[in-house]
PDB file of N, CA and C in Angstrom:
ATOM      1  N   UNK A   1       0.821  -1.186   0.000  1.00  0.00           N
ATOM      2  CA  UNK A   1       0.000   0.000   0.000  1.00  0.00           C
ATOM      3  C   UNK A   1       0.870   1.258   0.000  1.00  0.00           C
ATOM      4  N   UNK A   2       1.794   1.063   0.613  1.00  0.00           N
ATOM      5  CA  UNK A   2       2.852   2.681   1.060  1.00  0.00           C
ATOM      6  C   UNK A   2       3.435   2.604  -0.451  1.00  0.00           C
ATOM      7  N   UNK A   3       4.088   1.757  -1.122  1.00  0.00           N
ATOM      8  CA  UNK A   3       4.701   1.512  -2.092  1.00  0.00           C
ATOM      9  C   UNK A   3       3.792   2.313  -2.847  1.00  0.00           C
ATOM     10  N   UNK A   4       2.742   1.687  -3.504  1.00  0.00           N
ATOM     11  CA  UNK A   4       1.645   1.937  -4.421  1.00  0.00           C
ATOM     12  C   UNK A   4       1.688   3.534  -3.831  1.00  0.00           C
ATOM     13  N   UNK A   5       1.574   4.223  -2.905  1.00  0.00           N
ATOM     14  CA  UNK A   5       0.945   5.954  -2.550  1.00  0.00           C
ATOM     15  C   UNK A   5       2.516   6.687  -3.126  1.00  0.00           C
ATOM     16  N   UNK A   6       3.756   6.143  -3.237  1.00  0.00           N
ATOM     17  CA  UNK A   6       4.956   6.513  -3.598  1.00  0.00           C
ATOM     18  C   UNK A   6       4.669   6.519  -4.971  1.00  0.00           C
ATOM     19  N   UNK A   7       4.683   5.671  -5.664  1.00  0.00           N
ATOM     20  CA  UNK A   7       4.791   5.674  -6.936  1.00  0.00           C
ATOM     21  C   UNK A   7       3.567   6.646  -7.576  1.00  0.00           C
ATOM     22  N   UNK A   8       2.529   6.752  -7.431  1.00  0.00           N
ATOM     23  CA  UNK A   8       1.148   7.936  -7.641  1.00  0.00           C
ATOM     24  C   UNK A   8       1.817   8.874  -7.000  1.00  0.00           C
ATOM     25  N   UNK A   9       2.391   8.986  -6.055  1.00  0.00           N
ATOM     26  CA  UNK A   9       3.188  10.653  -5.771  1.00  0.00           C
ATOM     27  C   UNK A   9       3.907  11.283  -6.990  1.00  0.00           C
ATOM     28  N   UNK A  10       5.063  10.070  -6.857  1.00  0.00           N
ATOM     29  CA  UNK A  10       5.933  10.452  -7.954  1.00  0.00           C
ATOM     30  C   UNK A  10       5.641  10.369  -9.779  1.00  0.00           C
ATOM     31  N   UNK A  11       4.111   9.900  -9.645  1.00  0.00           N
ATOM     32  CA  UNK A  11       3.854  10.022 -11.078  1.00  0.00           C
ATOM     33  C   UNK A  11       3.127  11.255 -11.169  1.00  0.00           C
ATOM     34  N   UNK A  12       2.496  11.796 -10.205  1.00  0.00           N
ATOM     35  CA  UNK A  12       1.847  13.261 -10.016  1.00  0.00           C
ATOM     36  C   UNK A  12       2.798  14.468 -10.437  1.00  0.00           C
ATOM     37  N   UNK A  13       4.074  13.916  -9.718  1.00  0.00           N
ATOM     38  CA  UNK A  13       5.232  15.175  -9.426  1.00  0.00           C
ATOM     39  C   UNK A  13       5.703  15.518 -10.685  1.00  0.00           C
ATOM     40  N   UNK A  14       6.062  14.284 -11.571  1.00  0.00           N
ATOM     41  CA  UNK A  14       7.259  14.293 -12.725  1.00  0.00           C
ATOM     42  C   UNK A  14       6.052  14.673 -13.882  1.00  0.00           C
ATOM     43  N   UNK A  15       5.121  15.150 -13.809  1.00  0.00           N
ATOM     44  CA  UNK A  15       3.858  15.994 -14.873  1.00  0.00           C
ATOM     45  C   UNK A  15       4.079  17.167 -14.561  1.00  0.00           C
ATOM     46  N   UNK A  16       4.455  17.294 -13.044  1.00  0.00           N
ATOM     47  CA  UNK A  16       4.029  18.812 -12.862  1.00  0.00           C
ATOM     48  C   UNK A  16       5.082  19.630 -13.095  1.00  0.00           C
ATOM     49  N   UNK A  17       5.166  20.708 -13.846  1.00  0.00           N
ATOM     50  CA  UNK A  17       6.239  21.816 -13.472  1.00  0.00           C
ATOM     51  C   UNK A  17       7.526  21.425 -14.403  1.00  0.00           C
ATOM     52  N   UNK A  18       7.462  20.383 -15.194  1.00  0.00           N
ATOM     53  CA  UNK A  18       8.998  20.076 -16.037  1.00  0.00           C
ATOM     54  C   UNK A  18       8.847  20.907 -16.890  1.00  0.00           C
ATOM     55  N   UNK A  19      10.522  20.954 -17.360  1.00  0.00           N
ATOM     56  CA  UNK A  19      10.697  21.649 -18.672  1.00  0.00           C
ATOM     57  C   UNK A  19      10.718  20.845 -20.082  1.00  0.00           C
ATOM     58  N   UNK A  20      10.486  21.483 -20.761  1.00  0.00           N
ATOM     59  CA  UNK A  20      10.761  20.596 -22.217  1.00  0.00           C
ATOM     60  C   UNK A  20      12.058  20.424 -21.975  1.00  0.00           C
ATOM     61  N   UNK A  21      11.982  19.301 -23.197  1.00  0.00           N
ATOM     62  CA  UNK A  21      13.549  18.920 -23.739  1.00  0.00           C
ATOM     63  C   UNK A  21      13.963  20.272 -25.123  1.00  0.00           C
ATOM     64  N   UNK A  22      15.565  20.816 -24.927  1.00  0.00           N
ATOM     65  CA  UNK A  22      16.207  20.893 -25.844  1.00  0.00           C
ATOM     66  C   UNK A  22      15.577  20.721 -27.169  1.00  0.00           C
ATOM     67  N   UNK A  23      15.253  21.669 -28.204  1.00  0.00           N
ATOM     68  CA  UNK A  23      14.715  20.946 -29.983  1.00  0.00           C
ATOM     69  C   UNK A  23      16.000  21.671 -30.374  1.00  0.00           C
ATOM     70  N   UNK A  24      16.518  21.114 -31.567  1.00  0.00           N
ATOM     71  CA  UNK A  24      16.502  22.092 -32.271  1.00  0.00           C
ATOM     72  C   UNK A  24      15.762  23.151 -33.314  1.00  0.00           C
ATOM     73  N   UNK A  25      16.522  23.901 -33.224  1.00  0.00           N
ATOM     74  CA  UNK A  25      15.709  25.344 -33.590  1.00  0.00           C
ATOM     75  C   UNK A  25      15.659  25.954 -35.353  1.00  0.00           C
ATOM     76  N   UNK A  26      14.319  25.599 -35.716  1.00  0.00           N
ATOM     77  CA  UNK A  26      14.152  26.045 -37.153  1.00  0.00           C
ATOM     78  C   UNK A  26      14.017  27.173 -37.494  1.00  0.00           C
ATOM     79  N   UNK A  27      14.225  27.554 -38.956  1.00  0.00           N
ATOM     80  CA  UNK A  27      14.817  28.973 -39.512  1.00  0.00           C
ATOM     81  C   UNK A  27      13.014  29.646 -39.665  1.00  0.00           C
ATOM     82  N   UNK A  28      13.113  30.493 -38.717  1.00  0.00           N
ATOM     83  CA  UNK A  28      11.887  31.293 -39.119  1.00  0.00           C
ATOM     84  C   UNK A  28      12.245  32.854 -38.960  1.00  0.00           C
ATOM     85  N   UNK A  29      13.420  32.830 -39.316  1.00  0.00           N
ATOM     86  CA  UNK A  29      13.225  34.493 -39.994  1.00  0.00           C
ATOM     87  C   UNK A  29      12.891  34.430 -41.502  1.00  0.00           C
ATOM     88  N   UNK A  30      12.123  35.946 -41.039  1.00  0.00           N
ATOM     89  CA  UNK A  30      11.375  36.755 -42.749  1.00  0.00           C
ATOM     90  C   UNK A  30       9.896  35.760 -42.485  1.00  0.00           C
ATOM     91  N   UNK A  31       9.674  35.133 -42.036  1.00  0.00           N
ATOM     92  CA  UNK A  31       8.348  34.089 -41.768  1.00  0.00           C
ATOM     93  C   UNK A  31       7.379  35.652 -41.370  1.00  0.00           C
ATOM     94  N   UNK A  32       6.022  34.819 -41.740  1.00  0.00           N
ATOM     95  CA  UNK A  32       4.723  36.002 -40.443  1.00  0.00           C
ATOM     96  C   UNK A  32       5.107  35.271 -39.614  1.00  0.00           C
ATOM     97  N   UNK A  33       4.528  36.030 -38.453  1.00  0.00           N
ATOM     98  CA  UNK A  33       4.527  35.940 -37.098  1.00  0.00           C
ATOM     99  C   UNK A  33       3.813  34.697 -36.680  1.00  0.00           C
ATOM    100  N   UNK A  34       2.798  34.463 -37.205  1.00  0.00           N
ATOM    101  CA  UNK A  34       1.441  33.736 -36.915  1.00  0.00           C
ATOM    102  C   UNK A  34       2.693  32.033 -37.544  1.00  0.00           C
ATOM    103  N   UNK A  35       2.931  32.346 -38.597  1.00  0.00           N
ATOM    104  CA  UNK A  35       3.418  30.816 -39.474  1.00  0.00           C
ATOM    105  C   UNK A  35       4.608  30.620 -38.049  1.00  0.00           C
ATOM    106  N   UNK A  36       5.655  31.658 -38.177  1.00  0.00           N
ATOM    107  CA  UNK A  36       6.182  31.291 -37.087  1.00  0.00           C
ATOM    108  C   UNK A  36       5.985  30.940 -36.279  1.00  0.00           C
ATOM    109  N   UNK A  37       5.538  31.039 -35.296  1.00  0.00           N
ATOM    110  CA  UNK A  37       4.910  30.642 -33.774  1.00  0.00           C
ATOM    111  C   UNK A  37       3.678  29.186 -34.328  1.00  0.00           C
ATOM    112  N   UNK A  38       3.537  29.134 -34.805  1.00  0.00           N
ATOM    113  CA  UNK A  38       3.323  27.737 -34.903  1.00  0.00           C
ATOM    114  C   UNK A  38       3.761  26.594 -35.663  1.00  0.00           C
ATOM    115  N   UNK A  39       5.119  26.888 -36.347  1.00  0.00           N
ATOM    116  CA  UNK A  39       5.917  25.965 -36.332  1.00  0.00           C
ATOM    117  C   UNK A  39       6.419  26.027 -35.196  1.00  0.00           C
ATOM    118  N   UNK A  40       7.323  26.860 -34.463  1.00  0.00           N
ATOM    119  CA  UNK A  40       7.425  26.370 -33.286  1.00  0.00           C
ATOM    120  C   UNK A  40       6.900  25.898 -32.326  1.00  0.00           C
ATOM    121  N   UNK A  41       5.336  26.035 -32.179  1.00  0.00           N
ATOM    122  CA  UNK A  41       4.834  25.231 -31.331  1.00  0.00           C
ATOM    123  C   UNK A  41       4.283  23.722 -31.703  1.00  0.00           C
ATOM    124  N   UNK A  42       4.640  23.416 -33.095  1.00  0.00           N
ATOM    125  CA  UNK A  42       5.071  22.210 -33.171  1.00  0.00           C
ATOM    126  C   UNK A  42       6.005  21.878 -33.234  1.00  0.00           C
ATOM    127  N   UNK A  43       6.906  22.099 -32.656  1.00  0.00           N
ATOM    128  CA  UNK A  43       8.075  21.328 -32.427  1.00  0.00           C
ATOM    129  C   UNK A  43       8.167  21.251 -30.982  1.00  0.00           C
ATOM    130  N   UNK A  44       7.374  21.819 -30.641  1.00  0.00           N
ATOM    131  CA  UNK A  44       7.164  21.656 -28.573  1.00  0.00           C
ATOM    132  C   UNK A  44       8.470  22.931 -28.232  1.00  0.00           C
ATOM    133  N   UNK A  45       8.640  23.789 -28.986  1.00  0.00           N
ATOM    134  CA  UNK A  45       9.159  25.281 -28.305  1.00  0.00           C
ATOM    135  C   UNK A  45       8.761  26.196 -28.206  1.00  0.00           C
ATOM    136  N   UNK A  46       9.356  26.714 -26.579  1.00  0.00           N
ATOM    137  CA  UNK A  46       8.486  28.352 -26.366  1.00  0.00           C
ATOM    138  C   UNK A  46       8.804  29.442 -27.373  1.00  0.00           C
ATOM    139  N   UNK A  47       8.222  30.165 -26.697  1.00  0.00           N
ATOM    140  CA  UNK A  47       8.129  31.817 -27.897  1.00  0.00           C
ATOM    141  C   UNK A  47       8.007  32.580 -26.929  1.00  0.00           C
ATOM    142  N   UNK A  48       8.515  34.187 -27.046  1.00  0.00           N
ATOM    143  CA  UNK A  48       8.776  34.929 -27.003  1.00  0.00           C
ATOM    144  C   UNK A  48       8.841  36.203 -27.590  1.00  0.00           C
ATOM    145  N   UNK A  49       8.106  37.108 -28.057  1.00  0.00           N
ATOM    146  CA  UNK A  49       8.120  38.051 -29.078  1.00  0.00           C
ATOM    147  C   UNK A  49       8.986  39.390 -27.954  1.00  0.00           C
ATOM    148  N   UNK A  50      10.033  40.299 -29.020  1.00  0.00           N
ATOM    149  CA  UNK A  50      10.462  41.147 -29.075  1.00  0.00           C
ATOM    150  C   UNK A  50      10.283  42.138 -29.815  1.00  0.00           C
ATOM    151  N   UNK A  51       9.886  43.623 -29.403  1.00  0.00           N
ATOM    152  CA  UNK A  51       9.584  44.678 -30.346  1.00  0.00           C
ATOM    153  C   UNK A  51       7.846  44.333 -30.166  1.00  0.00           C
ATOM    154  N   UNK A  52       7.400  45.154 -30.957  1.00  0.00           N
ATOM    155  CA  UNK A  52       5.712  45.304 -31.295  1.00  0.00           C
ATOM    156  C   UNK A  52       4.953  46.384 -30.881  1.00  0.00           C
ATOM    157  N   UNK A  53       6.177  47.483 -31.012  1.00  0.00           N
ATOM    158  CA  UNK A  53       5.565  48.778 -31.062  1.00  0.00           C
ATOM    159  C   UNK A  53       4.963  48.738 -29.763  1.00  0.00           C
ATOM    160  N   UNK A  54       4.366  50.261 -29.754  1.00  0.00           N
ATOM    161  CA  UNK A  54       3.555  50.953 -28.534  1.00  0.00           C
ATOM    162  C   UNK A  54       2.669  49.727 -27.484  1.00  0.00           C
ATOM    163  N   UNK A  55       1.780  49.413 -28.964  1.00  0.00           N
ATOM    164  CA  UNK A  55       0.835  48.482 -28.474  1.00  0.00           C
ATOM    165  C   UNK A  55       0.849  46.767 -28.487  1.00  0.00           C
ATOM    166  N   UNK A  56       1.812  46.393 -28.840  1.00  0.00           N
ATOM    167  CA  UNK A  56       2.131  45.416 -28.775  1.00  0.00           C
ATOM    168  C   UNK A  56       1.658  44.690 -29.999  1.00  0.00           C
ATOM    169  N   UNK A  57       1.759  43.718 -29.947  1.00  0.00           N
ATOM    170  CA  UNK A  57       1.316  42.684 -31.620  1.00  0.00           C
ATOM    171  C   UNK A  57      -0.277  42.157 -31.206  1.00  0.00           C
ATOM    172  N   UNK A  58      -1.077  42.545 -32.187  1.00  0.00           N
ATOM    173  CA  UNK A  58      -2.303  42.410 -32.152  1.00  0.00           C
ATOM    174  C   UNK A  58      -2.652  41.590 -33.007  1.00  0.00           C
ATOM    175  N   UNK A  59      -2.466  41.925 -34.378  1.00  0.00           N
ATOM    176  CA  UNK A  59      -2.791  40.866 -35.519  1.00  0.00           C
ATOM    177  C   UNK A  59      -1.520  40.135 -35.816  1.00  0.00           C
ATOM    178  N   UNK A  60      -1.526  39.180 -35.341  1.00  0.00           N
ATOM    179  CA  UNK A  60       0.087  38.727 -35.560  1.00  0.00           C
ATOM    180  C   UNK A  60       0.066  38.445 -37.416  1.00  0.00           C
ATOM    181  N   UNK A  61      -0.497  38.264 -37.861  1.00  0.00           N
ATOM    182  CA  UNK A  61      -0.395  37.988 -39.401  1.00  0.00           C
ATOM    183  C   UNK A  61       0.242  39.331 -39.759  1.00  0.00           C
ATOM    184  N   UNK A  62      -0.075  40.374 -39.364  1.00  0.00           N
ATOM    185  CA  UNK A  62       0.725  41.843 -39.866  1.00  0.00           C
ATOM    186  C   UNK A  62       2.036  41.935 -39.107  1.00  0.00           C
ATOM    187  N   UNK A  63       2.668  40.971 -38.546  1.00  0.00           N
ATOM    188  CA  UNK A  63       4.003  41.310 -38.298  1.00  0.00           C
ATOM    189  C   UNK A  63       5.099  39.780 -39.169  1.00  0.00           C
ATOM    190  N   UNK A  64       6.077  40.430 -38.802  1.00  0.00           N
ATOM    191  CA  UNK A  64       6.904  39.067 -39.892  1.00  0.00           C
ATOM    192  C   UNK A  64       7.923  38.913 -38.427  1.00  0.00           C
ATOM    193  N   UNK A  65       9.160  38.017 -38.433  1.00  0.00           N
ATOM    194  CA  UNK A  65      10.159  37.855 -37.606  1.00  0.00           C
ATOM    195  C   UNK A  65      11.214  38.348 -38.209  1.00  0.00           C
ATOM    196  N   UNK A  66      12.014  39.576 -38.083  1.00  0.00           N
ATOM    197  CA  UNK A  66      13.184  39.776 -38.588  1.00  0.00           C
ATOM    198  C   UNK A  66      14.453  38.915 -38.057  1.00  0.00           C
ATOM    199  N   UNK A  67      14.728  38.600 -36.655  1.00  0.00           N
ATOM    200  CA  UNK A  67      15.436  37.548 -36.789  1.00  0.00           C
ATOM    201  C   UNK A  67      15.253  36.777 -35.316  1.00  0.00           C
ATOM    202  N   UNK A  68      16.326  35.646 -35.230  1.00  0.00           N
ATOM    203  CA  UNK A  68      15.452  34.791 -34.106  1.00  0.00           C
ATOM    204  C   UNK A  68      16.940  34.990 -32.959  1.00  0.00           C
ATOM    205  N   UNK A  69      16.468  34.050 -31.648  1.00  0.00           N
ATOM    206  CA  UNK A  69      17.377  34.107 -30.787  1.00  0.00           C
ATOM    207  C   UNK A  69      17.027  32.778 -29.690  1.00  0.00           C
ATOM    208  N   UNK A  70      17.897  31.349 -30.293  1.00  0.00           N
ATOM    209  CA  UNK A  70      18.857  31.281 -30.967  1.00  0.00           C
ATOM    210  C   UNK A  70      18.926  31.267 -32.160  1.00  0.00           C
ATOM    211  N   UNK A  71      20.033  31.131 -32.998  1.00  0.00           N
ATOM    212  CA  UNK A  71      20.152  31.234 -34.606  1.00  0.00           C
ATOM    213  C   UNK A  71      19.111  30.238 -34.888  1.00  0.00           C
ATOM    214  N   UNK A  72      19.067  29.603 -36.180  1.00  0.00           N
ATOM    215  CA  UNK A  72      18.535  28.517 -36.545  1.00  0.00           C
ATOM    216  C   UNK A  72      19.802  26.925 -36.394  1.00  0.00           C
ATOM    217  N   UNK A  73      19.398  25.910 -36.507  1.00  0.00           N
ATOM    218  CA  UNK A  73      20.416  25.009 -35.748  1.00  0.00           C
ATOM    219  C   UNK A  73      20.561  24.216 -34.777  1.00  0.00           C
ATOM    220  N   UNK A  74      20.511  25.503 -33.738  1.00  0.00           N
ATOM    221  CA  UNK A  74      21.047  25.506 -32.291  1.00  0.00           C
ATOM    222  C   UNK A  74      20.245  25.064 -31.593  1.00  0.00           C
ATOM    223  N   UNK A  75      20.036  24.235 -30.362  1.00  0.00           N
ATOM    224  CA  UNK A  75      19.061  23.578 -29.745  1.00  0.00           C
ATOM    225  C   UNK A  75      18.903  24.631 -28.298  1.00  0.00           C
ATOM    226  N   UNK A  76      17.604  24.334 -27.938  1.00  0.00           N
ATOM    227  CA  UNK A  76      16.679  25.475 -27.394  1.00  0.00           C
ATOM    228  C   UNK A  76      15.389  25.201 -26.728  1.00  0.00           C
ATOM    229  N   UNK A  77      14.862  25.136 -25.717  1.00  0.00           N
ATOM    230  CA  UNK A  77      13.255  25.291 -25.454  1.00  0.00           C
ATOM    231  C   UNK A  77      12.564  26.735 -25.627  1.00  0.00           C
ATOM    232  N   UNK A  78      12.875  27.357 -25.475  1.00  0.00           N
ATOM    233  CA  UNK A  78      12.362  29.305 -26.004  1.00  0.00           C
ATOM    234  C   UNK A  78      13.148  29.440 -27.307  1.00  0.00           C
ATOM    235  N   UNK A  79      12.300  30.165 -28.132  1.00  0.00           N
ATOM    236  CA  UNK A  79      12.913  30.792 -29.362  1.00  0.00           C
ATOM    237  C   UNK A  79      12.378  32.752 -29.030  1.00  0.00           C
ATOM    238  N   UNK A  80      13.871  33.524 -28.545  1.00  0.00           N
ATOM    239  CA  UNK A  80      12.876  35.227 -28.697  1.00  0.00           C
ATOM    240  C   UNK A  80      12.615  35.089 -30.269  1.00  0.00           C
ATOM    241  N   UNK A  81      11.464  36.110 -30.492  1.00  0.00           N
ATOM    242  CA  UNK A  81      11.434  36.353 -31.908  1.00  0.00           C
ATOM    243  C   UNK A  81      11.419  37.905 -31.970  1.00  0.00           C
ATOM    244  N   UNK A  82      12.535  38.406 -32.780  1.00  0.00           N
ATOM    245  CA  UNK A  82      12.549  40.211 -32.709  1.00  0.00           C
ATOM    246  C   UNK A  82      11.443  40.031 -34.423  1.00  0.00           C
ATOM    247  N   UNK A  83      10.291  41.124 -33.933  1.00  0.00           N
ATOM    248  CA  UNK A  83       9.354  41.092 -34.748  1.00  0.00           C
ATOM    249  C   UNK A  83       9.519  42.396 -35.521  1.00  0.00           C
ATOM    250  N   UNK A  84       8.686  42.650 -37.005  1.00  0.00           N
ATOM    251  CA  UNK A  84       8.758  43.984 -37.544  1.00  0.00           C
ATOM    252  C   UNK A  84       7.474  44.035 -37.999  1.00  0.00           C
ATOM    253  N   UNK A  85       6.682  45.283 -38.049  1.00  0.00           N
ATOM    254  CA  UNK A  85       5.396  45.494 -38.958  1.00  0.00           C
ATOM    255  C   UNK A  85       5.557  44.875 -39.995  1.00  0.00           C
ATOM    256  N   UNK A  86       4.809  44.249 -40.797  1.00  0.00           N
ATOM    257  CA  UNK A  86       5.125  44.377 -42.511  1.00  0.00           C
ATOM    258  C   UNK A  86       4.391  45.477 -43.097  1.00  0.00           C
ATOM    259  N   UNK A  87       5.066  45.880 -44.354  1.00  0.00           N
ATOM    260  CA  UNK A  87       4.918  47.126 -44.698  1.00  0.00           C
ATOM    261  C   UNK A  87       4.187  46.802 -46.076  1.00  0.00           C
ATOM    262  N   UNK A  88       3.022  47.563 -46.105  1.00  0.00           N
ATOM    263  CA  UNK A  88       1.692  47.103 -46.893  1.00  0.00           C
ATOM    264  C   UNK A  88       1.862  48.122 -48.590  1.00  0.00           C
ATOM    265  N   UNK A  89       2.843  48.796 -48.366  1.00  0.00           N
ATOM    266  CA  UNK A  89       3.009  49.830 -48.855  1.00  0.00           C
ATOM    267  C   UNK A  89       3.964  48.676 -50.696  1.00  0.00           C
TER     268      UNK A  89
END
């Protein structure tokens, strides 16, 4: 019985609160914002946006990623993404 309440502890614990594993990290500069961030969230990595003006990024389809952090390559659980308007012009 004590055995059995150990092992349901420790299967409770090791769900809660981990970090991902390490991916490596795909090339999504010049990408939209929107394509970006969900390739990375299929690959099971965080995000992070940098820049987005006053008000921050609202329509993410109107912004692109000018470049990433880490490079592309490099293995990572967060990807920052420094973002830019795209220019409609």
């Amino acid at each position: 019985m004590r055995s059995a309440l150990v092992i349901a502890l420790v299967a409770v614990l090791a769900g809660c609160g981990g970090s991902s594993r390490p991916t490596r990290v795909p090339n999504v500069r010049y990408e939209r914002l929107d394509v970006a961030e969900a390739r990375l969230d299929a690959r099971g990595l965080g995000w992070k946006e940098i820049g987005g003006g006053t008000f921050g990024v609202i329509v993410r389809s109107n912004w692109y990623v000018r470049e990433q952090i880490p490079a592309p390559g490099h293995t990572a659980t967060t990807v920052r993404l420094v973002v830019e308007r795209c220019d409609d012009d």
